[in-house]
C-alpha atoms as a PDB file:
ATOM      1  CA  UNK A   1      41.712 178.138  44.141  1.00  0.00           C
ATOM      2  CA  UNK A   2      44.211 178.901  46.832  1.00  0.00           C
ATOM      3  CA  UNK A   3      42.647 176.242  48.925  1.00  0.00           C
ATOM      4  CA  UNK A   4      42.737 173.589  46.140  1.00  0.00           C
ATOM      5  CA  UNK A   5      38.786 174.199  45.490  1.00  0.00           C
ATOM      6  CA  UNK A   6      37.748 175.075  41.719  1.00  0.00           C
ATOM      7  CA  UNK A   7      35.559 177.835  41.021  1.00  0.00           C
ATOM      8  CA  UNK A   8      31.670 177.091  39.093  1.00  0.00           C
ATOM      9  CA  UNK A   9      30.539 180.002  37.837  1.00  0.00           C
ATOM     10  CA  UNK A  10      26.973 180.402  36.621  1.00  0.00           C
ATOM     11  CA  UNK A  11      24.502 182.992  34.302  1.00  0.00           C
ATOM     12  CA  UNK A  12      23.216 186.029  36.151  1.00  0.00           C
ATOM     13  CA  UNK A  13      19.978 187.653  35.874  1.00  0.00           C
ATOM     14  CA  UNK A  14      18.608 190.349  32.971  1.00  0.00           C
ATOM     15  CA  UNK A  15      17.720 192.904  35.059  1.00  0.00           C
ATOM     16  CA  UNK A  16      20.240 193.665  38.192  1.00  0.00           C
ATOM     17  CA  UNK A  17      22.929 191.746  37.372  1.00  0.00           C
ATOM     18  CA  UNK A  18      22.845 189.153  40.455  1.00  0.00           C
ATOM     19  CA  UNK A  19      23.503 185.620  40.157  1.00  0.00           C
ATOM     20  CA  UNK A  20      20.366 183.586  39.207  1.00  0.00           C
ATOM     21  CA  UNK A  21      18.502 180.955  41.707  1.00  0.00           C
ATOM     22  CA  UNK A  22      17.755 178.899  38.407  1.00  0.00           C
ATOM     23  CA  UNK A  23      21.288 179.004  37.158  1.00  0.00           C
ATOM     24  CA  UNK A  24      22.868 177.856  40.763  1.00  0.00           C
ATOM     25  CA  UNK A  25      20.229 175.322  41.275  1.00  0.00           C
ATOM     26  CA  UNK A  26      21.586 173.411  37.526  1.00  0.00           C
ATOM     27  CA  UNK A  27      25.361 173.627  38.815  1.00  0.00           C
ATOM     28  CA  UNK A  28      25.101 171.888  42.184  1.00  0.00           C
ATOM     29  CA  UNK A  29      26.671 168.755  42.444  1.00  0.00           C
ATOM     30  CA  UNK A  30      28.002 166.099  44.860  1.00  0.00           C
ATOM     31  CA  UNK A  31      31.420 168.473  44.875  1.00  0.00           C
ATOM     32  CA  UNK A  32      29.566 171.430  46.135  1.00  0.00           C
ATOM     33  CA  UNK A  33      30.705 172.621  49.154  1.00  0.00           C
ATOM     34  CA  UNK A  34      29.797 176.740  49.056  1.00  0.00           C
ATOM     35  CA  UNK A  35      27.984 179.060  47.117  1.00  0.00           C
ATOM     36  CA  UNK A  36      28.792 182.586  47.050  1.00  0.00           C
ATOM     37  CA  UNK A  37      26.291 185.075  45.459  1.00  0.00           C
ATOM     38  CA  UNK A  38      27.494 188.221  44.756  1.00  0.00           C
ATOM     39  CA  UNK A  39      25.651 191.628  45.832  1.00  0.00           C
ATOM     40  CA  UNK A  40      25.956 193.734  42.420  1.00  0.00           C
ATOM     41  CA  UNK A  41      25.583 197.398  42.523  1.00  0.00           C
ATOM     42  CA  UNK A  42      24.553 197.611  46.151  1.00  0.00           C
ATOM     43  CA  UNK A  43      21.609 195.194  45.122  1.00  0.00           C
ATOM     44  CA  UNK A  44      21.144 192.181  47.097  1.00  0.00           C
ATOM     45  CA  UNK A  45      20.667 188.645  45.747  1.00  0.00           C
ATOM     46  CA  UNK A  46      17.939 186.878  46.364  1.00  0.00           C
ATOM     47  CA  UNK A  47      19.003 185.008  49.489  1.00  0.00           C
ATOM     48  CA  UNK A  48      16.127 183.584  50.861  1.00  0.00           C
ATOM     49  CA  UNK A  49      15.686 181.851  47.592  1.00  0.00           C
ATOM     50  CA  UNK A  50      19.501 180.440  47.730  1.00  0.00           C
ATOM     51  CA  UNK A  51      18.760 179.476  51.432  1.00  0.00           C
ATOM     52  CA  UNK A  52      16.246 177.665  50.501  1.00  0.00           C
ATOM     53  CA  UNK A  53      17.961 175.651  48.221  1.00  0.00           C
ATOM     54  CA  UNK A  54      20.655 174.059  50.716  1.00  0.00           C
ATOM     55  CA  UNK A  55      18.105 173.390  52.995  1.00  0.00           C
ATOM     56  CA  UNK A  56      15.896 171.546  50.318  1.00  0.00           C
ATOM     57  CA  UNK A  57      16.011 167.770  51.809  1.00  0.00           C
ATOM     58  CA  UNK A  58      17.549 166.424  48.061  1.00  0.00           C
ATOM     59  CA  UNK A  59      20.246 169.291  47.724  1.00  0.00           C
ATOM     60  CA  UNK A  60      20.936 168.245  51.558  1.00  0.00           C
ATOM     61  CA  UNK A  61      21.500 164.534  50.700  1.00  0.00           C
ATOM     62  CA  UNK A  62      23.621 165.544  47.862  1.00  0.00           C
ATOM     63  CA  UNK A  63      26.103 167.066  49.759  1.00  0.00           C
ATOM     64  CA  UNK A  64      29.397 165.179  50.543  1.00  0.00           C
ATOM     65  CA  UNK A  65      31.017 167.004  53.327  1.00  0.00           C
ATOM     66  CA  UNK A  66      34.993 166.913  52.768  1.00  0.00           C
ATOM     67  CA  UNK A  67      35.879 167.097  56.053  1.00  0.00           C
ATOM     68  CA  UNK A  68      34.681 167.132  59.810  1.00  0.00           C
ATOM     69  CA  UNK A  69      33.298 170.993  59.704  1.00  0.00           C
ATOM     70  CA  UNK A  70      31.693 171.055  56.394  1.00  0.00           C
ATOM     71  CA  UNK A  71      30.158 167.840  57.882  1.00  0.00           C
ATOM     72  CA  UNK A  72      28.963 169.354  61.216  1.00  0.00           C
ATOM     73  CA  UNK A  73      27.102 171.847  58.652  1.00  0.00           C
ATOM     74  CA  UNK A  74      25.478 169.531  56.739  1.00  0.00           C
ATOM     75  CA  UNK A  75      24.762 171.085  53.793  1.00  0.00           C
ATOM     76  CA  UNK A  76      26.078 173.627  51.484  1.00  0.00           C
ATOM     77  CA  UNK A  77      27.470 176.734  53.287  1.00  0.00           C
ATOM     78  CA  UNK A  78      26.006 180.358  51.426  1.00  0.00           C
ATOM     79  CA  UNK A  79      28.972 182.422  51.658  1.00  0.00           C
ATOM     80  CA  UNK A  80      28.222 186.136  50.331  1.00  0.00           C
ATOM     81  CA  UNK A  81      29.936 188.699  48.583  1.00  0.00           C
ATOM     82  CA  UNK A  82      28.402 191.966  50.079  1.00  0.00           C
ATOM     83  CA  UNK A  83      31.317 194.348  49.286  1.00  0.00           C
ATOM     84  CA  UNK A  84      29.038 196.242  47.359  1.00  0.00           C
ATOM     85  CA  UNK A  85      26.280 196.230  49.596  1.00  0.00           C
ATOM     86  CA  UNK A  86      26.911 197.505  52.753  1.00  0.00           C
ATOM     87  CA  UNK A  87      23.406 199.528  54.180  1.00  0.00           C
ATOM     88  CA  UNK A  88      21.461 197.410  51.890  1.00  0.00           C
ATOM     89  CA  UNK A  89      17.769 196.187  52.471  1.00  0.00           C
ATOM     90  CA  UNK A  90      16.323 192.574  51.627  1.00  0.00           C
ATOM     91  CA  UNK A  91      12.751 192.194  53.061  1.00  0.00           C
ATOM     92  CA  UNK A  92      13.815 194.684  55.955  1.00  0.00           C
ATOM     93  CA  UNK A  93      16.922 193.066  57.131  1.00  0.00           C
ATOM     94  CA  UNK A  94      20.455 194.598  56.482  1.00  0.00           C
ATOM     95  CA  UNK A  95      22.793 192.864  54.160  1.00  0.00           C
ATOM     96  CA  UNK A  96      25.421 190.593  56.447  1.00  0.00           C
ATOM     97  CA  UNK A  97      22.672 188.948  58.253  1.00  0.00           C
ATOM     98  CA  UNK A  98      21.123 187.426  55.696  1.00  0.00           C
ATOM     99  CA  UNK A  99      22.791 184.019  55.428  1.00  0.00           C
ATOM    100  CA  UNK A 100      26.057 181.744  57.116  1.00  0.00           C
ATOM    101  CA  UNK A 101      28.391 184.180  56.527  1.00  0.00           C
ATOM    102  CA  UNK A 102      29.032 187.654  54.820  1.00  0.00           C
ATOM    103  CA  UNK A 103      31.973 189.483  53.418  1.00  0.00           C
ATOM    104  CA  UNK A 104      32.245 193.013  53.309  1.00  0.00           C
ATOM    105  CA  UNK A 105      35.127 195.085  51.504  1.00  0.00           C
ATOM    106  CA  UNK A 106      35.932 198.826  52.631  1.00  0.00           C
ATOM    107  CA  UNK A 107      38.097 199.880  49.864  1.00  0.00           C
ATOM    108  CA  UNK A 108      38.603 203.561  49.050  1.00  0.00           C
ATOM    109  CA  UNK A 109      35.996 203.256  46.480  1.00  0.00           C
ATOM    110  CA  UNK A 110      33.361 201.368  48.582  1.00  0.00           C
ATOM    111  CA  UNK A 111      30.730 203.324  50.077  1.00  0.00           C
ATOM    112  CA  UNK A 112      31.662 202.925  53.725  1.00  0.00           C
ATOM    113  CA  UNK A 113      35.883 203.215  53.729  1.00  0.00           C
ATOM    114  CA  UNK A 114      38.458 202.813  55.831  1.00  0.00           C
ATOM    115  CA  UNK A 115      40.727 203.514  53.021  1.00  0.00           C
ATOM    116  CA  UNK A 116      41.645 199.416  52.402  1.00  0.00           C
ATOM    117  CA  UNK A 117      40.163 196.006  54.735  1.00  0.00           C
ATOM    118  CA  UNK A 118      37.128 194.721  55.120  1.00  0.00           C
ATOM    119  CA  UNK A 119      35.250 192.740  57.644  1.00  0.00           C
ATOM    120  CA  UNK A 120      33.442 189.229  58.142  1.00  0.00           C
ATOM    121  CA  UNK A 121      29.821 188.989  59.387  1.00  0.00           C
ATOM    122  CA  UNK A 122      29.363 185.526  61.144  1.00  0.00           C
ATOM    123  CA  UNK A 123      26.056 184.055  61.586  1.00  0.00           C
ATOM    124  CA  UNK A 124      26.447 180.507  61.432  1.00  0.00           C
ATOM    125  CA  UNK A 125      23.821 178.261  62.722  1.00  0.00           C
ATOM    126  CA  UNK A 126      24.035 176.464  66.079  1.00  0.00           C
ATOM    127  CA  UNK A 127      26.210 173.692  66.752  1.00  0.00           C
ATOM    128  CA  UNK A 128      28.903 176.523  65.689  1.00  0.00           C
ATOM    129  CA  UNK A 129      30.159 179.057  68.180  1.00  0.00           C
ATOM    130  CA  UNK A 130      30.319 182.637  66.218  1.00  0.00           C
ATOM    131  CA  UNK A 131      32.363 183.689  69.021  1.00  0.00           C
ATOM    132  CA  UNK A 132      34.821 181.403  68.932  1.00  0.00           C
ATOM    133  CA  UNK A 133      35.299 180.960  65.021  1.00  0.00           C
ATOM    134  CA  UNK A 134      35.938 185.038  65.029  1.00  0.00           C
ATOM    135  CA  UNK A 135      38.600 184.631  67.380  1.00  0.00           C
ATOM    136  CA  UNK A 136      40.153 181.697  65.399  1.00  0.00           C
ATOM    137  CA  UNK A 137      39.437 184.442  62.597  1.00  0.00           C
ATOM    138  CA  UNK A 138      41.181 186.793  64.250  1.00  0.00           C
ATOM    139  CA  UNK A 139      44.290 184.513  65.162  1.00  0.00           C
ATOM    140  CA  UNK A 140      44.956 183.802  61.467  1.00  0.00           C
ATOM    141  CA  UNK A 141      44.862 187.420  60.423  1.00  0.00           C
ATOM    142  CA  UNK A 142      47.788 188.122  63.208  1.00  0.00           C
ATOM    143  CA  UNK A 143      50.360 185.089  62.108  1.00  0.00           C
ATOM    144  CA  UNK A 144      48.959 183.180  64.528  1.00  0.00           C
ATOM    145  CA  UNK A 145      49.347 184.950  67.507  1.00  0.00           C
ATOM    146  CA  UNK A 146      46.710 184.574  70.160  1.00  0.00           C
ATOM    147  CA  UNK A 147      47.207 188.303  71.509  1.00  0.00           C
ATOM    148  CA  UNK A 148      47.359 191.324  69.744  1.00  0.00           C
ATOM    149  CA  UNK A 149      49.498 194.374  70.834  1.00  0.00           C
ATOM    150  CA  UNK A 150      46.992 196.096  72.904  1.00  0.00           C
ATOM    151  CA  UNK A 151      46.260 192.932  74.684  1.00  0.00           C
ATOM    152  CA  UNK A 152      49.743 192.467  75.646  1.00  0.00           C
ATOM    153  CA  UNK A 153      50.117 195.806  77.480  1.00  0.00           C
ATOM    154  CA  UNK A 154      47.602 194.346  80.175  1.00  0.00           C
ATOM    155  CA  UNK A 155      48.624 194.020  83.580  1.00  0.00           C
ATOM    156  CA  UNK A 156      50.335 190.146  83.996  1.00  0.00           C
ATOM    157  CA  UNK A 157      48.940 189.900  80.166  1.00  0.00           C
ATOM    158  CA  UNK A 158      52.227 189.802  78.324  1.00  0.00           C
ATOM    159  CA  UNK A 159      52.754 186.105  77.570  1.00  0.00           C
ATOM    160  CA  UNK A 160      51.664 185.165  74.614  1.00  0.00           C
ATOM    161  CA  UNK A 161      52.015 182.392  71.988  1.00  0.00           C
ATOM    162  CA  UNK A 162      51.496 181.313  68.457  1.00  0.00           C
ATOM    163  CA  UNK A 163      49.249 178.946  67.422  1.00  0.00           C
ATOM    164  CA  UNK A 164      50.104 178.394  63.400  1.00  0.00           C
ATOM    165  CA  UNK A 165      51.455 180.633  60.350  1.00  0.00           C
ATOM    166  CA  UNK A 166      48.774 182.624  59.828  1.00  0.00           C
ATOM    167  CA  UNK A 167      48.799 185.476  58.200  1.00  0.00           C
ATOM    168  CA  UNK A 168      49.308 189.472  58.213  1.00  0.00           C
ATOM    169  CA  UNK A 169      45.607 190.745  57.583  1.00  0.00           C
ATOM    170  CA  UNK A 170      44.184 192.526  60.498  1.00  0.00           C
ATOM    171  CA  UNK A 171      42.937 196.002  59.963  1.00  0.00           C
ATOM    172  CA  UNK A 172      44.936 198.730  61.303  1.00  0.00           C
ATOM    173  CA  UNK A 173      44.005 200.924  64.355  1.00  0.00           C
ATOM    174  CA  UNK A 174      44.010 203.633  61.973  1.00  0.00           C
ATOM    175  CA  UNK A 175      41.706 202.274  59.406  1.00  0.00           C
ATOM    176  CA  UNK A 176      39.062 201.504  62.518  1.00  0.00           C
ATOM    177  CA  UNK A 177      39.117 204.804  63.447  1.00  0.00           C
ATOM    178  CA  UNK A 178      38.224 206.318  59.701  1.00  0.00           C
ATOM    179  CA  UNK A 179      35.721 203.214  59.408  1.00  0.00           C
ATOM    180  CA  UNK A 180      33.465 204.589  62.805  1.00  0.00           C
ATOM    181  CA  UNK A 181      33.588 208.208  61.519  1.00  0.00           C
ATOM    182  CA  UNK A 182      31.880 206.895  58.352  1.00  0.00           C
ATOM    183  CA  UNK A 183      29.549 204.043  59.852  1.00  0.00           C
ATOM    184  CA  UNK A 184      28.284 207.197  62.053  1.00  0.00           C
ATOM    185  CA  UNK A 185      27.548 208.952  59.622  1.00  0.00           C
ATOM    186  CA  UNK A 186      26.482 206.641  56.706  1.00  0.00           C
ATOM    187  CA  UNK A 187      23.095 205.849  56.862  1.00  0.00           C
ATOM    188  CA  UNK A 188      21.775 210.031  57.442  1.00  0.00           C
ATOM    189  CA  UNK A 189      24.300 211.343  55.244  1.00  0.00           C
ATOM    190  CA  UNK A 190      26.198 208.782  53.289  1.00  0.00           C
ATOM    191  CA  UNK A 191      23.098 207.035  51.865  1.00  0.00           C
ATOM    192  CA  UNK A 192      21.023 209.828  51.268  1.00  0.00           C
ATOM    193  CA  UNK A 193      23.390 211.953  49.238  1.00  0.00           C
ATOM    194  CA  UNK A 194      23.857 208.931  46.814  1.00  0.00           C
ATOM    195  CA  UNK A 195      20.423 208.596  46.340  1.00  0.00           C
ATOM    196  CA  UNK A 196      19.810 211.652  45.367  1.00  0.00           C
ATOM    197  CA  UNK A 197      22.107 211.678  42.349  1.00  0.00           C
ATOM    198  CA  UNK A 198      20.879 208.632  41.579  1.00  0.00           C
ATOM    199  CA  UNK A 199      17.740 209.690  41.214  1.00  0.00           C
ATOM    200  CA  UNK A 200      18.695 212.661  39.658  1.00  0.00           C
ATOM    201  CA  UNK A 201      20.207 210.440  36.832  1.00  0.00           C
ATOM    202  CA  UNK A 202      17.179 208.188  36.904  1.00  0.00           C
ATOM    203  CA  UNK A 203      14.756 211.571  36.293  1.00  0.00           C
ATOM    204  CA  UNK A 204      16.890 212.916  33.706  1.00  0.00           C
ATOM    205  CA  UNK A 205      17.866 210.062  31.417  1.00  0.00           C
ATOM    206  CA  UNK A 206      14.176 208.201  31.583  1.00  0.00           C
ATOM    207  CA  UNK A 207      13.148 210.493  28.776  1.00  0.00           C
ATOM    208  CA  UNK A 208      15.553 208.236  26.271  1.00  0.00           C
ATOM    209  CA  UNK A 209      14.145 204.423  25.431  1.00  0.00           C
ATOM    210  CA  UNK A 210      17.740 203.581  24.407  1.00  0.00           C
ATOM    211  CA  UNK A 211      18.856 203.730  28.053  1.00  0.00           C
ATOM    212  CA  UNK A 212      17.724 201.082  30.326  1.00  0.00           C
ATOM    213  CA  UNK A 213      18.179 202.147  33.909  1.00  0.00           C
ATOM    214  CA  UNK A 214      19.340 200.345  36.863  1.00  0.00           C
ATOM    215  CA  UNK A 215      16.865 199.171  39.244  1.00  0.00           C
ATOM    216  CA  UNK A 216      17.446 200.671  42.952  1.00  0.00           C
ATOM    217  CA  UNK A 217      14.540 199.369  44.935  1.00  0.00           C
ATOM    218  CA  UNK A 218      11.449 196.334  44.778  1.00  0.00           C
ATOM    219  CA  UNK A 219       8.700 195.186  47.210  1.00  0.00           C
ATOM    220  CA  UNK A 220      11.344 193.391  49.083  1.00  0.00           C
ATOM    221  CA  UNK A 221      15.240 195.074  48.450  1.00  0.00           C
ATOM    222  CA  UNK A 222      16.470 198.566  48.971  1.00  0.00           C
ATOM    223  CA  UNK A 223      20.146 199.235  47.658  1.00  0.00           C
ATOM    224  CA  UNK A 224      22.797 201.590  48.694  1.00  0.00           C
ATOM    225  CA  UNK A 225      23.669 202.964  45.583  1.00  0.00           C
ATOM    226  CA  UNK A 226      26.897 201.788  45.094  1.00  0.00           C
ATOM    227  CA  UNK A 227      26.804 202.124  41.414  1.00  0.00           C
ATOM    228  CA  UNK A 228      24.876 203.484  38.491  1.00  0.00           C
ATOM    229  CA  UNK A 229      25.085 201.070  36.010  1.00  0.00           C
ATOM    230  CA  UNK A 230      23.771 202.488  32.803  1.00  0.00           C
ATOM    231  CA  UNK A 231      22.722 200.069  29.813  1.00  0.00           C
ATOM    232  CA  UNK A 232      22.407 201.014  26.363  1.00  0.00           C
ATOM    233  CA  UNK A 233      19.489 199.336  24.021  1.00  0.00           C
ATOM    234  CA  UNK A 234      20.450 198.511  20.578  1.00  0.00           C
ATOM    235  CA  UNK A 235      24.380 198.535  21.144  1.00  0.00           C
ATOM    236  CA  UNK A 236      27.082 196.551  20.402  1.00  0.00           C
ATOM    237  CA  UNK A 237      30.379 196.202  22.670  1.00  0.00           C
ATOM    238  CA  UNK A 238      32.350 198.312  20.046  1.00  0.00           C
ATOM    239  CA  UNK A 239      29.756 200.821  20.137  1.00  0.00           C
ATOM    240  CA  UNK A 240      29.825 200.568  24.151  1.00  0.00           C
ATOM    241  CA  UNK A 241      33.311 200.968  23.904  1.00  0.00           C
ATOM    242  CA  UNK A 242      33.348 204.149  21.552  1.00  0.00           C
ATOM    243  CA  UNK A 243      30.441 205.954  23.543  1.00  0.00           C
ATOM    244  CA  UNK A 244      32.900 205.534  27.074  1.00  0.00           C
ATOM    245  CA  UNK A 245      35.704 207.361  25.042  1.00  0.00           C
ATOM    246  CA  UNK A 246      33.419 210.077  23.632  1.00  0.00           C
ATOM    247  CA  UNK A 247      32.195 210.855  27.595  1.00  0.00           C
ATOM    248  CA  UNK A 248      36.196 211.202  28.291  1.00  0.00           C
ATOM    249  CA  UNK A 249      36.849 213.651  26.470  1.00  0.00           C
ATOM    250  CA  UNK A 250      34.181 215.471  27.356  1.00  0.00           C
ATOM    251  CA  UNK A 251      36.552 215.271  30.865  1.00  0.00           C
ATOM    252  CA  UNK A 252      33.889 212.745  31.963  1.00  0.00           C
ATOM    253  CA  UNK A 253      35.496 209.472  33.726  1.00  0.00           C
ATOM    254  CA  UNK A 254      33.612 206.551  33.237  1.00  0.00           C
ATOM    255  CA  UNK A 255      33.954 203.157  34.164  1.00  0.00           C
ATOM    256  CA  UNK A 256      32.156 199.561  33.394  1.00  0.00           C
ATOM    257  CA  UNK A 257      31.606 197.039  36.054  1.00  0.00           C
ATOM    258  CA  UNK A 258      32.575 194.596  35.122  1.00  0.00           C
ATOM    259  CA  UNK A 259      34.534 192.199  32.408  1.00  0.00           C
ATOM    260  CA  UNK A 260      33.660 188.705  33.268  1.00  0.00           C
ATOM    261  CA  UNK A 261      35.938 186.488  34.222  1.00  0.00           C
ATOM    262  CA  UNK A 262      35.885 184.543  31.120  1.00  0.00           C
ATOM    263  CA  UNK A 263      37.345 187.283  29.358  1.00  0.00           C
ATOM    264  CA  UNK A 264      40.278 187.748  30.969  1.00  0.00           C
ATOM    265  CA  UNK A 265      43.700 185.859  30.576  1.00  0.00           C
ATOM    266  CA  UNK A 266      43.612 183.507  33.874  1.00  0.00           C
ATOM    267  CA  UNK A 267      40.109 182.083  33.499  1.00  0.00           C
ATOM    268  CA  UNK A 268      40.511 181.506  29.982  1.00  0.00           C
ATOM    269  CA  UNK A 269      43.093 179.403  30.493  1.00  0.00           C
ATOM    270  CA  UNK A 270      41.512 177.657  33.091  1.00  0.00           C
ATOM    271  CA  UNK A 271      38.941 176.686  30.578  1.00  0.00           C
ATOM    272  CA  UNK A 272      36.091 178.995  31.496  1.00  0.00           C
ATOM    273  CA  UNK A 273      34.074 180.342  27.834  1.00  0.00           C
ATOM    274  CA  UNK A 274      32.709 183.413  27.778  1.00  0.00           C
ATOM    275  CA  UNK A 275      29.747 181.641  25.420  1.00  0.00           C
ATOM    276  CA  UNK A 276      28.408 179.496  28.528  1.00  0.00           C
ATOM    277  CA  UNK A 277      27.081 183.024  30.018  1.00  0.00           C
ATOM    278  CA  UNK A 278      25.395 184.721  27.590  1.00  0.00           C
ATOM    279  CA  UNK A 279      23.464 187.042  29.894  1.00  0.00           C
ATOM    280  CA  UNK A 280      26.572 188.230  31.710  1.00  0.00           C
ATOM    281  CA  UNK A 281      27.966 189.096  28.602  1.00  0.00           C
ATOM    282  CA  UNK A 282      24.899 190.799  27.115  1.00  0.00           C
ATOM    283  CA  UNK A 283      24.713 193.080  30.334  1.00  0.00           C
ATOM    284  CA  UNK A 284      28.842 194.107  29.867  1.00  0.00           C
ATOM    285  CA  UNK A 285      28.639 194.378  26.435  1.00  0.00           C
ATOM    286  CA  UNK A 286      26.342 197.347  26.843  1.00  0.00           C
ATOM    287  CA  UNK A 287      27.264 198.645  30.000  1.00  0.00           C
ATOM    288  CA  UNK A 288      28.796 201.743  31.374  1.00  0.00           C
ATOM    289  CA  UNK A 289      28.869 202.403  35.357  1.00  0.00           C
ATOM    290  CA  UNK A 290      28.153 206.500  35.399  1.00  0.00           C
ATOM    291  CA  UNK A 291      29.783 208.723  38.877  1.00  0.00           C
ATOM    292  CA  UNK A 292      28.436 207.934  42.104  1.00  0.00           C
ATOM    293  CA  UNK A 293      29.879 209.247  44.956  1.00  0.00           C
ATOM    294  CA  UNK A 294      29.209 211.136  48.287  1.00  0.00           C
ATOM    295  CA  UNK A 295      30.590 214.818  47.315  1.00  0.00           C
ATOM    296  CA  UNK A 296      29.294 215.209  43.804  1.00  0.00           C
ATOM    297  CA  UNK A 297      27.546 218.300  43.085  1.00  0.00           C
ATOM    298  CA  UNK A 298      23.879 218.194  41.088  1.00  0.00           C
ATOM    299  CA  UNK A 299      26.252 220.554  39.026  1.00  0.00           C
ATOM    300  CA  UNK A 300      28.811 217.909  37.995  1.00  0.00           C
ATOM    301  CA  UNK A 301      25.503 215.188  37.872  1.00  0.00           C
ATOM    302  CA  UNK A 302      24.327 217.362  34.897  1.00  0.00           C
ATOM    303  CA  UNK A 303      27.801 217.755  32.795  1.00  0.00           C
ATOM    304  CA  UNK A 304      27.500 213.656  33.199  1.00  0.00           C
ATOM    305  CA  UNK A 305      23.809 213.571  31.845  1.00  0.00           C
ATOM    306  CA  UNK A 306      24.864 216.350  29.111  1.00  0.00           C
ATOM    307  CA  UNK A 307      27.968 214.261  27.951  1.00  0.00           C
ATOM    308  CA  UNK A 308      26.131 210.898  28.086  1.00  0.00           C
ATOM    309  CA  UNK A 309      23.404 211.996  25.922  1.00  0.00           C
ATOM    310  CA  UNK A 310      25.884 214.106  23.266  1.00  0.00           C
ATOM    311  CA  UNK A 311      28.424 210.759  23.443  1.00  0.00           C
ATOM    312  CA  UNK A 312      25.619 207.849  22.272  1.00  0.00           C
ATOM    313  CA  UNK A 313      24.124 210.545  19.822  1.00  0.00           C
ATOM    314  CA  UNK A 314      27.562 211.255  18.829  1.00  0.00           C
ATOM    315  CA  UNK A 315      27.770 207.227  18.232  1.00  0.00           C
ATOM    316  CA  UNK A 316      24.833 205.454  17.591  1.00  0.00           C
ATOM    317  CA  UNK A 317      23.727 208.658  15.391  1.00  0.00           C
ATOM    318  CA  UNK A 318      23.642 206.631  12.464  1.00  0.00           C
END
């Protein structure tokens, strides 16, 4: 929107909560210019399926490039959302390979933190320089300047210049440090302690039909575990809603990942209805995201389990 593009959004799919192939396909038109599926849960899409699609020879001839570099691509550009996926598997390649470019976020409650940034993977295809788009990248995220401060201390290095505006977005010295401690340690340690309590949910609440569990790995995708989303069968919003405030105060914090856009004040005035994706709503309207992080004990993973199962028998009892 900041850009002066307008936003399509389209259905996801029942069971994990990604954006559906199907659902994409029906929205492209001549005004496409990027589609950007959204890694859910540490889950990726299914991006050779939405790869696919931009290269199919009618999708390619329906694209209208708007200006001389969406026209040197040709076609759609697939633009993903992997914040939640960082350390993720699709058919044995890590997430942020897996199509033109990839976004990742390292927020404090990301699995792999620097405490707040986030990083670009580039893999455009050929004419396009990677190289030289990250350090046209990089100039924007330092107000335009083409050196930054370390560069400058270099002997006969100090001139510099400024290209444009740009902006104040590079990640701090600081942050980098934090983020190698944790990429070191991430996939031995990280990755393996979170699924372990996820599987230590999975074993315990299996027993009950009414919850339907998140799905963590298929023949061809391995997630990181970023979140536990728990559904209930048979409930209702309300009901959703009163079961989350029955696990506080049991001194259990909760969470639910996430409202959809067309719920909230913005998009609704922007014309976006809430009716137009029913599965998306479905999957909210019965969701609640259960703790998942590194330094949980299997103790405090079974005061969870014991307060989910007392809270939805405290509620849908009846």
């Amino acid at each position: 929107m900041h850009v002066g593009a307008r936003p399509v959004l389209v259905d996801i799919n029942p069971h994990d909560f990604n954006i559906s192939v199907e659902a994409v396909r029906k929205a492209i038109t001549p005004r496409t210019k990027v589609i950007m599926p959204v890694d859910f849960a540490g889950m990726p899409c299914d991006m050779d399926e939405l790869n696919a699609i931009v290269n199919e020879e009618n999708i390619r001839k329906l694209f209208k490039p708007g200006n001389e570099i969406q026209q040197q691509l040709g076609r759609i550009l697939i633009l993903s959302d992997a914040a939640h996926s960082i350390g993720a598997q699709y058919k044995g390649k890590r997430t942020g390979s897996l199509c033109d470019v990839a976004v990742f976020s390292f927020h404090a409650v990301k699995n792999l933190t620097t405490a707040e940034g986030g990083a670009v993977a580039l893999n455009l295809p050929a004419p396009f320089d990677n190289e030289a788009v990250y350090k046209y990248l990089c100039i924007k995220t330092l107000h335009g300047q083409n050196k930054d401060a370390l560069a400058k201390t270099q002997r006969g290095a100090w001139r510099y210049d400024i290209l444009e505006p740009g902006y104040k977005c590079n990640m701090m010295d600081i942050q980098a440090a934090i983020g190698l401690v944790e990429l070191e340690r991430y996939d031995e340690d990280n990755l393996v302690r979170r699924k372990q309590i996820a599987e230590r949910y999975i074993k315990a609440l299996s027993v009950d039909p009414r919850f339907e569990l998140p799905v963590f790995e298929t023949a061809d995708k391995i997630s990181c575990y970023h979140l536990f989303p728990l559904r209930i069968r048979g409930c209702n919003e309300e009901q959703r809603d009163a079961i989350i405030d029955a696990i506080f105060a049991r001194d259990i914090s909760v969470n639910v990942h996430f409202i959809p856009l067309p719920l909230l004040s913005f998009y609704k005035s922007e014309g976006y209805v809430m009716s137009d994706y029913p599965v998306a709503y479905d999957n909210y309207s019965r969701e609640i995201s259960l703790p998942l992080y590194y330094n949980l004990s299997d103790e405090d993973v079974d005061r969870v389990i014991a307060a989910v199962f007392a809270s939805v028998e405290e509620v849908l009892k009846a």
